[in-house]
C-alpha atoms as a PDB file:
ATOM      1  CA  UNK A   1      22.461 -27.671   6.075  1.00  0.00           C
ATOM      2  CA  UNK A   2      25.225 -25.108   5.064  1.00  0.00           C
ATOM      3  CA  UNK A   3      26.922 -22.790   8.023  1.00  0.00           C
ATOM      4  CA  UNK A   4      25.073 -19.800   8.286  1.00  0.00           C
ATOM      5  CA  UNK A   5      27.764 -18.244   9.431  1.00  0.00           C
ATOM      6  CA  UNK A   6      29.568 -18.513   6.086  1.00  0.00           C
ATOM      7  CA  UNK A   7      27.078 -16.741   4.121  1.00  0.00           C
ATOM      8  CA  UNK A   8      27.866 -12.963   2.766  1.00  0.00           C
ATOM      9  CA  UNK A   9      26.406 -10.192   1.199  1.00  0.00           C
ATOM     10  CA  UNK A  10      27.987  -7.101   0.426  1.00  0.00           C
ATOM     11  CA  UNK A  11      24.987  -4.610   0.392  1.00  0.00           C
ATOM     12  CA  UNK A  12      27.425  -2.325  -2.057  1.00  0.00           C
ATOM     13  CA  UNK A  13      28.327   1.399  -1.450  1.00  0.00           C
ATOM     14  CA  UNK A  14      24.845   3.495  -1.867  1.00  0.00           C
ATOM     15  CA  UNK A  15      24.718   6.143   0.480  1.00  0.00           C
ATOM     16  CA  UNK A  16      21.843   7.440   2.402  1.00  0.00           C
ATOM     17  CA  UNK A  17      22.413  10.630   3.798  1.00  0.00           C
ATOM     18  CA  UNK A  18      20.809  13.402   5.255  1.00  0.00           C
ATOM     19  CA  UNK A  19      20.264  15.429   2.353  1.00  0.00           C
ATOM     20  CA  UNK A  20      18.445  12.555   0.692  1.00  0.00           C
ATOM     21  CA  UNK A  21      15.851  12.512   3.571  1.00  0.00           C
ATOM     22  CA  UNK A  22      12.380  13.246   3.100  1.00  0.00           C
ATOM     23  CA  UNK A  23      10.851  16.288   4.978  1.00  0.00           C
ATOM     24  CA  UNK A  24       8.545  13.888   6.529  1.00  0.00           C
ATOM     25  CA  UNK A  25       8.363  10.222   7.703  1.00  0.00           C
ATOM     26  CA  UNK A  26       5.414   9.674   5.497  1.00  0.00           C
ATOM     27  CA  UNK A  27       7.119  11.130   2.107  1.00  0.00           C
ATOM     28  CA  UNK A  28      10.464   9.035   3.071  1.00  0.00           C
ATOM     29  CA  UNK A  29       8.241   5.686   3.744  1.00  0.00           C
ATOM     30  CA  UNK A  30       5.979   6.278   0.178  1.00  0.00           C
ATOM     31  CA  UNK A  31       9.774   6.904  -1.806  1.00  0.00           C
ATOM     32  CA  UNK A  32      11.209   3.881  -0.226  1.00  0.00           C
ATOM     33  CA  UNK A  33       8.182   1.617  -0.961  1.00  0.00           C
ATOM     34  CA  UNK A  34       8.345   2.982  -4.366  1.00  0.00           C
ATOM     35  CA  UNK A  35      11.305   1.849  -5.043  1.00  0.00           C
ATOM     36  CA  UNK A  36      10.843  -1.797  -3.413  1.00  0.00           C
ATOM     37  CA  UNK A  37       8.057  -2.059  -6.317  1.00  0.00           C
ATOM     38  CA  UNK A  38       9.827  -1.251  -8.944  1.00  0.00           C
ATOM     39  CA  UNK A  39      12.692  -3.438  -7.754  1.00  0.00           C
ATOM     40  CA  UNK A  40      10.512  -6.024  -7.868  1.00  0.00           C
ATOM     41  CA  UNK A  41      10.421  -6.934  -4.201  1.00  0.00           C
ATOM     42  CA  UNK A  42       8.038  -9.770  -3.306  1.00  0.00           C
ATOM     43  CA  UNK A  43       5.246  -8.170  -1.577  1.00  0.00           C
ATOM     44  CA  UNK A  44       7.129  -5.297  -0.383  1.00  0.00           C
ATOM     45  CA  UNK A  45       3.748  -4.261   2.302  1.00  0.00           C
ATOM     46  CA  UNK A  46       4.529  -7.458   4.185  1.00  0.00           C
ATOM     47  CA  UNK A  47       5.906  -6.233   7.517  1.00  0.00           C
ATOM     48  CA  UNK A  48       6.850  -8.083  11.189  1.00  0.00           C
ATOM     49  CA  UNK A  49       4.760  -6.956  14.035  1.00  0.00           C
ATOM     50  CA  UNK A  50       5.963  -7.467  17.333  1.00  0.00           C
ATOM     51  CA  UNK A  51       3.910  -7.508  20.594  1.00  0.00           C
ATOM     52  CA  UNK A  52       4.120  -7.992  24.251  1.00  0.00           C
ATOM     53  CA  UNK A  53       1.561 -10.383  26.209  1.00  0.00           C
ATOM     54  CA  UNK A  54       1.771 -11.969  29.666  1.00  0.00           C
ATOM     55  CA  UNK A  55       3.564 -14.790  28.594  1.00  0.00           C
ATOM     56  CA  UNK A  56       6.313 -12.265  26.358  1.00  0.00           C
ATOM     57  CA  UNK A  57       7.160 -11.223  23.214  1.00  0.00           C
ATOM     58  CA  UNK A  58       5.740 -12.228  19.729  1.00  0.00           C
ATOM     59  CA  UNK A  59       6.084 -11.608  16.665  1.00  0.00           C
ATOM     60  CA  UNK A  60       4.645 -12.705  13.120  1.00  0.00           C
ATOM     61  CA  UNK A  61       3.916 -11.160   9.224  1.00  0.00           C
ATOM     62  CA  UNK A  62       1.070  -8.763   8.396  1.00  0.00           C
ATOM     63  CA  UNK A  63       0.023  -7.278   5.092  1.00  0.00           C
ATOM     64  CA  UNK A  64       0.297  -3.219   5.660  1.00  0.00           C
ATOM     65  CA  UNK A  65      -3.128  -2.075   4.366  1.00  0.00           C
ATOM     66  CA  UNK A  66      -3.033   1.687   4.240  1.00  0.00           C
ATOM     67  CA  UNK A  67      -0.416   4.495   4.887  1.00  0.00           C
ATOM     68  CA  UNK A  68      -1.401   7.732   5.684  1.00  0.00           C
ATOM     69  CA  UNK A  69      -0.472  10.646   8.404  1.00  0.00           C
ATOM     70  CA  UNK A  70      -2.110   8.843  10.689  1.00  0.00           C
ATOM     71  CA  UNK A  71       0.365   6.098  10.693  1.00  0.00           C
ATOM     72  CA  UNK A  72       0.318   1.969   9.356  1.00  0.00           C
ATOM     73  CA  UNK A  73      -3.052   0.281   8.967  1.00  0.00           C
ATOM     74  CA  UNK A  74      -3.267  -3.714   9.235  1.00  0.00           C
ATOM     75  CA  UNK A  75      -6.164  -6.079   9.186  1.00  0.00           C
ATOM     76  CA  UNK A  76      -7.069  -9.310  11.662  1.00  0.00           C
ATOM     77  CA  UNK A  77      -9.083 -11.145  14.014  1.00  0.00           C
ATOM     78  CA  UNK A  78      -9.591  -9.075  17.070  1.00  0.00           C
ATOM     79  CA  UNK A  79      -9.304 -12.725  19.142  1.00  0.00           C
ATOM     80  CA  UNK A  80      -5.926 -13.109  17.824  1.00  0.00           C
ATOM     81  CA  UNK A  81      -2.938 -12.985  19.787  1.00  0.00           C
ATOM     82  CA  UNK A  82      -1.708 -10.474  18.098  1.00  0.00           C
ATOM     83  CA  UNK A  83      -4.558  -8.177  18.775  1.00  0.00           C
ATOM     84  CA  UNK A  84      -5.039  -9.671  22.406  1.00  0.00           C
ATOM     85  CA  UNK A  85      -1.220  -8.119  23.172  1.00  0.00           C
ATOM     86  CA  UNK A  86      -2.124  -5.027  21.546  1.00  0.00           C
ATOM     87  CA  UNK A  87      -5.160  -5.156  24.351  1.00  0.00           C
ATOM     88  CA  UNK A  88      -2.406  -5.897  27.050  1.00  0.00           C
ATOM     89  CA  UNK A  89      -0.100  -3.756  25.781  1.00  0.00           C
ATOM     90  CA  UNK A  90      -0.621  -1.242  22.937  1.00  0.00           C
ATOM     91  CA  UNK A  91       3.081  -0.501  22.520  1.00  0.00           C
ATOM     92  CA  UNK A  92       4.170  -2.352  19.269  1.00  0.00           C
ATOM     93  CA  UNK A  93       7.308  -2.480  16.267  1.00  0.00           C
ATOM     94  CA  UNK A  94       6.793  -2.831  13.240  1.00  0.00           C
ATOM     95  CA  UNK A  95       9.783  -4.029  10.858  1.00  0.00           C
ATOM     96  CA  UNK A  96       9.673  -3.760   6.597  1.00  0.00           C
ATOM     97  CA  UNK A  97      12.588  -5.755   5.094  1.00  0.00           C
ATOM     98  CA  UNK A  98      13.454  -5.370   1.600  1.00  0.00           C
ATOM     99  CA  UNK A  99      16.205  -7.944   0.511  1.00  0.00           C
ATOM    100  CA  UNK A 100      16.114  -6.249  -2.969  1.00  0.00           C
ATOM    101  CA  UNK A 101      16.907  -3.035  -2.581  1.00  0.00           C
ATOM    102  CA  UNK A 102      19.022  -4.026   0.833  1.00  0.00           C
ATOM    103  CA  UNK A 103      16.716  -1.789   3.168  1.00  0.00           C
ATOM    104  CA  UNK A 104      14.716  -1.525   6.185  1.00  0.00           C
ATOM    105  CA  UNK A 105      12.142   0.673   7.787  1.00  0.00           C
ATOM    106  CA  UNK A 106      11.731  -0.007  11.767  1.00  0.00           C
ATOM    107  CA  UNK A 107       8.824   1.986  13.279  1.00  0.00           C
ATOM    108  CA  UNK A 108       7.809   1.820  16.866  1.00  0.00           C
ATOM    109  CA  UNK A 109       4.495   3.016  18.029  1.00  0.00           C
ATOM    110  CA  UNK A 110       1.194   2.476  19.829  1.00  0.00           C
ATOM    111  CA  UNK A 111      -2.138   0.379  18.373  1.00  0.00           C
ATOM    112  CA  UNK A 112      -5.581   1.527  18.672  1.00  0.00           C
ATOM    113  CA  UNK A 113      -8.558   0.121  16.500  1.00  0.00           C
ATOM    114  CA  UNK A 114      -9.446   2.083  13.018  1.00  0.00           C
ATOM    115  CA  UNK A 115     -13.517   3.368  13.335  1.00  0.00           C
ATOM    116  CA  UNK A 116     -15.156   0.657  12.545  1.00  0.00           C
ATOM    117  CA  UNK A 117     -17.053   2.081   9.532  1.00  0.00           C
ATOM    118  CA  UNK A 118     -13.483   2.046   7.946  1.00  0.00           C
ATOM    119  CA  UNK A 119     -13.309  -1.700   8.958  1.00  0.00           C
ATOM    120  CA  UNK A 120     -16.584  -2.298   6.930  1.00  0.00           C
ATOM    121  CA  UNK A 121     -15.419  -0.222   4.353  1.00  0.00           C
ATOM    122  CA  UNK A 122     -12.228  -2.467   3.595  1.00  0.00           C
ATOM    123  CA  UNK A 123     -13.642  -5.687   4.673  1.00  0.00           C
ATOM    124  CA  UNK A 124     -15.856  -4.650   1.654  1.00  0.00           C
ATOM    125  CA  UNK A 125     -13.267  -4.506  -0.694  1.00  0.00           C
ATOM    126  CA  UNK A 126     -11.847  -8.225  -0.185  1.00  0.00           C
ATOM    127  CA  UNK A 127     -12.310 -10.939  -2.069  1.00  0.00           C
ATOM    128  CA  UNK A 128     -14.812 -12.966  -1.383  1.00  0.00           C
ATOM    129  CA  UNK A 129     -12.314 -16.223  -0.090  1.00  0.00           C
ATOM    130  CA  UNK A 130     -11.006 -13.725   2.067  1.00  0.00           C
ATOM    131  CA  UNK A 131     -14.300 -12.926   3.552  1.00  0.00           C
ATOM    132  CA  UNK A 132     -15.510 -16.134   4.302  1.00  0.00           C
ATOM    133  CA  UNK A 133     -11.981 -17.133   5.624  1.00  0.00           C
ATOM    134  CA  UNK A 134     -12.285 -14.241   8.420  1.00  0.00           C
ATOM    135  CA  UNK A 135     -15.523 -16.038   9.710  1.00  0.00           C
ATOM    136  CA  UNK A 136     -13.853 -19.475   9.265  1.00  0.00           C
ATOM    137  CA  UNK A 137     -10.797 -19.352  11.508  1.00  0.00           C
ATOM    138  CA  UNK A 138     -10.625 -18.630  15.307  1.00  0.00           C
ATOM    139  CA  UNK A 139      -7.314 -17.205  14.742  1.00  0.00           C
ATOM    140  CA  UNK A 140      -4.347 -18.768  17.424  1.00  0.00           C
ATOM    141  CA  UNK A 141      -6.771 -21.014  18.865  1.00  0.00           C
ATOM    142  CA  UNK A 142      -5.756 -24.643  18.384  1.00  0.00           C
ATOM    143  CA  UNK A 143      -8.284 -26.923  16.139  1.00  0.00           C
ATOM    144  CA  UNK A 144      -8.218 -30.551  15.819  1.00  0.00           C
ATOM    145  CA  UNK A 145      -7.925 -30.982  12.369  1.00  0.00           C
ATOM    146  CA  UNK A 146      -7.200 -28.820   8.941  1.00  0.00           C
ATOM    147  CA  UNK A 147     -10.457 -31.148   7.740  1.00  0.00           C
ATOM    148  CA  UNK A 148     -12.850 -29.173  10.858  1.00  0.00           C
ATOM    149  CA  UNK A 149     -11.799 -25.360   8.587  1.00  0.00           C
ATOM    150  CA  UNK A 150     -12.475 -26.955   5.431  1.00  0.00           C
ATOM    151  CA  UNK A 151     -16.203 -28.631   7.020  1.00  0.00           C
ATOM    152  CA  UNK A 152     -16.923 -25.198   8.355  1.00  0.00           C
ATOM    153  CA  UNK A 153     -15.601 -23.090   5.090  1.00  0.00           C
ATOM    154  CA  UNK A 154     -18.103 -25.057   3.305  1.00  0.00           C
ATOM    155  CA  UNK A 155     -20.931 -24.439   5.318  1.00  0.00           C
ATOM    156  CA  UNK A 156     -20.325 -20.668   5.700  1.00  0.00           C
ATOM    157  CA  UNK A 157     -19.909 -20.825   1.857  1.00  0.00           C
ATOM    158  CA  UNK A 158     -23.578 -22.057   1.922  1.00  0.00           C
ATOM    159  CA  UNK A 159     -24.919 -19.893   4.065  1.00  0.00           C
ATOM    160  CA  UNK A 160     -23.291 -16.790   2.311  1.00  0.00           C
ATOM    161  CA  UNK A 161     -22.927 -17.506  -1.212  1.00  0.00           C
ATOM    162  CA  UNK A 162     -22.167 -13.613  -2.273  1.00  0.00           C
ATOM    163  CA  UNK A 163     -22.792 -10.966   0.609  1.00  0.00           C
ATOM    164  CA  UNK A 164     -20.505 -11.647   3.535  1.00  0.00           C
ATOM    165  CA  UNK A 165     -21.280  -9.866   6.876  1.00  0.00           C
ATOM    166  CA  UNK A 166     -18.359  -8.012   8.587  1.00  0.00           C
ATOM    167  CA  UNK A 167     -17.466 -10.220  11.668  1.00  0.00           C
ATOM    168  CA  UNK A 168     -17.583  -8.352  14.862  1.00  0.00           C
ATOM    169  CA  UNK A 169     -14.721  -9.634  16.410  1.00  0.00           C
ATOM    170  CA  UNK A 170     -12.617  -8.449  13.104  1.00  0.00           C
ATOM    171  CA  UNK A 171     -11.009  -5.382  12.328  1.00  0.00           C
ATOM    172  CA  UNK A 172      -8.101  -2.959  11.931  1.00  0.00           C
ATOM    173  CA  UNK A 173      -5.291  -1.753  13.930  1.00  0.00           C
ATOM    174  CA  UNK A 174      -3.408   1.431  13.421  1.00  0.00           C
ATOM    175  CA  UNK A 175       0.203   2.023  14.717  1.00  0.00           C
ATOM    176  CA  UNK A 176       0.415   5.466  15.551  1.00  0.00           C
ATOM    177  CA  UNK A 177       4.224   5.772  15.414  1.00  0.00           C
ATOM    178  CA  UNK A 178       6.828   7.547  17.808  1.00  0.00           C
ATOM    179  CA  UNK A 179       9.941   6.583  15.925  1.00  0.00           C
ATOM    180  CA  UNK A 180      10.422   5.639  12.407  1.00  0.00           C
ATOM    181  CA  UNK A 181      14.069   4.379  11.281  1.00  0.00           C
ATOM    182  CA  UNK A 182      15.615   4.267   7.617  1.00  0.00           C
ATOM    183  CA  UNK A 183      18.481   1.816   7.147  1.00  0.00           C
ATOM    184  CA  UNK A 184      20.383   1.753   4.322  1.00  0.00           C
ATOM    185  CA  UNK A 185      22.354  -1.584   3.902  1.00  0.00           C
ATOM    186  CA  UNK A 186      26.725  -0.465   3.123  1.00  0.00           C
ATOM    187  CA  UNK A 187      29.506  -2.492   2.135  1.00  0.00           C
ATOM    188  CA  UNK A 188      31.712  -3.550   5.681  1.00  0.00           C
ATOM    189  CA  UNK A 189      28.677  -3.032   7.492  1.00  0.00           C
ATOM    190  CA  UNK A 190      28.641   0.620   7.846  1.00  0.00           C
ATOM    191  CA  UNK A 191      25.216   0.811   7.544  1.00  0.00           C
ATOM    192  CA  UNK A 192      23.282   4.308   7.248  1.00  0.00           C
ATOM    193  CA  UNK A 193      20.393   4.321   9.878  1.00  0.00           C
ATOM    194  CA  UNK A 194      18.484   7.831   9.763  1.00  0.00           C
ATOM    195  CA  UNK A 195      15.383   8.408  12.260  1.00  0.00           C
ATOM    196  CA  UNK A 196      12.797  10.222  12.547  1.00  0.00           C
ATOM    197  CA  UNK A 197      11.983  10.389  16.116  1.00  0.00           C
ATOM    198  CA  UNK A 198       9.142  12.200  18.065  1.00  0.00           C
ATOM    199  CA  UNK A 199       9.125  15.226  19.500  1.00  0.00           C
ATOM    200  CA  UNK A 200       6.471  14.838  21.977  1.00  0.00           C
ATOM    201  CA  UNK A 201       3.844  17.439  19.381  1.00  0.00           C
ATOM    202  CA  UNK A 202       2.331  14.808  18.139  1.00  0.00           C
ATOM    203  CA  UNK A 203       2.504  11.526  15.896  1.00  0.00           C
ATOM    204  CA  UNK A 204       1.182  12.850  12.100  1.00  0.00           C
ATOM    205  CA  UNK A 205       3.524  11.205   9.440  1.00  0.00           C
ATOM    206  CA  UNK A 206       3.255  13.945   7.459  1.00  0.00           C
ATOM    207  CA  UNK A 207       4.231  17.007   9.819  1.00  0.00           C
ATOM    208  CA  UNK A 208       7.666  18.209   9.785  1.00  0.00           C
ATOM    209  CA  UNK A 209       7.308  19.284  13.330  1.00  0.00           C
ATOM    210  CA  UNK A 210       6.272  16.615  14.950  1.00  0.00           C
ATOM    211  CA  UNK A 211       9.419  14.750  14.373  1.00  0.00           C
ATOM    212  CA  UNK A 212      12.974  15.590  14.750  1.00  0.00           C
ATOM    213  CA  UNK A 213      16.474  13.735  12.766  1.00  0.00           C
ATOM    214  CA  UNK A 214      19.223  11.428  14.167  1.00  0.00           C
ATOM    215  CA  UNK A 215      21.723   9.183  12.833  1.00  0.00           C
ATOM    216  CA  UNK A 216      22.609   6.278  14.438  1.00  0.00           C
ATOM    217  CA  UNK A 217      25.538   3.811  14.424  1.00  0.00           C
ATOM    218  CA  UNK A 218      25.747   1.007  12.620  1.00  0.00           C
END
């Protein structure tokens, strides 16, 4: 393989300063993600959760599901190790990286479970693949062969050939944040990193005064 170590990017000379902040974290996150899409970023909701369990740190990619003043919505099996560290420990990051547009959004935050008539709601909306697939895999667990999934895809397939009950042990997780960082990507690595971060009022995305402005060095 080639030396990592000899690979460069100059990230250019866009600024990101404070006058180019959003009022909110919320407004800031929706402009940003805007402009991942029409930068064509592949699948610019994918984010990194990271959690904490008794045997350490993890971390792994999620589809972000929903936005809102609440804070970032995500979808999975509530068996999952993911969702068993969240039960350990609700503290979580979340990390959006946009190679396109050479940008980041870090958020830190706690996890608690959406009401579970908004799980149903969205579990709903899926395709039906998706569905099935949710009953299908015992997410983390180990499995003796990928020939035992497709045996037991077929069968739920047969047993639920168009309405597909909401598993119980499935659902969503919203990260109520505390911090949310903006990092803008500079030539020399002088990166711009702007952040909202709590003021101990409360945790709504989209209230100015819950959150107060630093900038931090590169």
């Amino acid at each position: 393989m080639e030396d990592p170590a000899g690979r460069r990017v100059d990230y250019g000379d866009r600024h990101f300063d404070e006058q180019d902040l959003a009022s909110t974290p919320l407004a800031q996150f929706q402009a940003w993600y805007s402009d991942a899409v029409a930068a064509g970023v592949p699948e610019p909701n994918a984010m990194t959760v990271a959690t904490v369990d008794e045997d350490g740190v993890s971390a792994r990619t999620v589809l972000l599901k929903a936005v809102d003043p609440r804070g970032f919505v995500f979808y999975t099996n509530l068996r999952s190790r993911k969702a068993r560290g969240i039960a350990h420990d609700p503290r979580v990051s979340l990390l959006f990286t946009w190679h396109g547009t050479h940008r980041q959004v870090a958020v830190r935050g706690r996890a608690e479970e959406v009401p579970r008539a908004e799980t149903e709601a969205y579990f709903a909306s899926r395709p039906y693949g998706s569905r099935i697939g949710a009953w299908v895999s015992e997410q983390s667990r180990p499995v003796d062969s990928a020939a035992t999934l497709a045996r037991r895809e077929a069968e739920l397939r047969e047993r639920w050939p168009e309405e597909v009950p909401t598993p119980d042990h499935w659902g969503g997780l919203l990260v109520r944040a505390t911090e949310v960082e903006f990092w803008q990507g500079r030539t020399s690595r002088l990166h711009d990193r702007l952040v909202f971060v709590g003021t101990g009022r409360g945790t709504d995305l989209d209230d100015p005064g819950d959150w107060r402005v630093e900038r931090r060095q590169p």
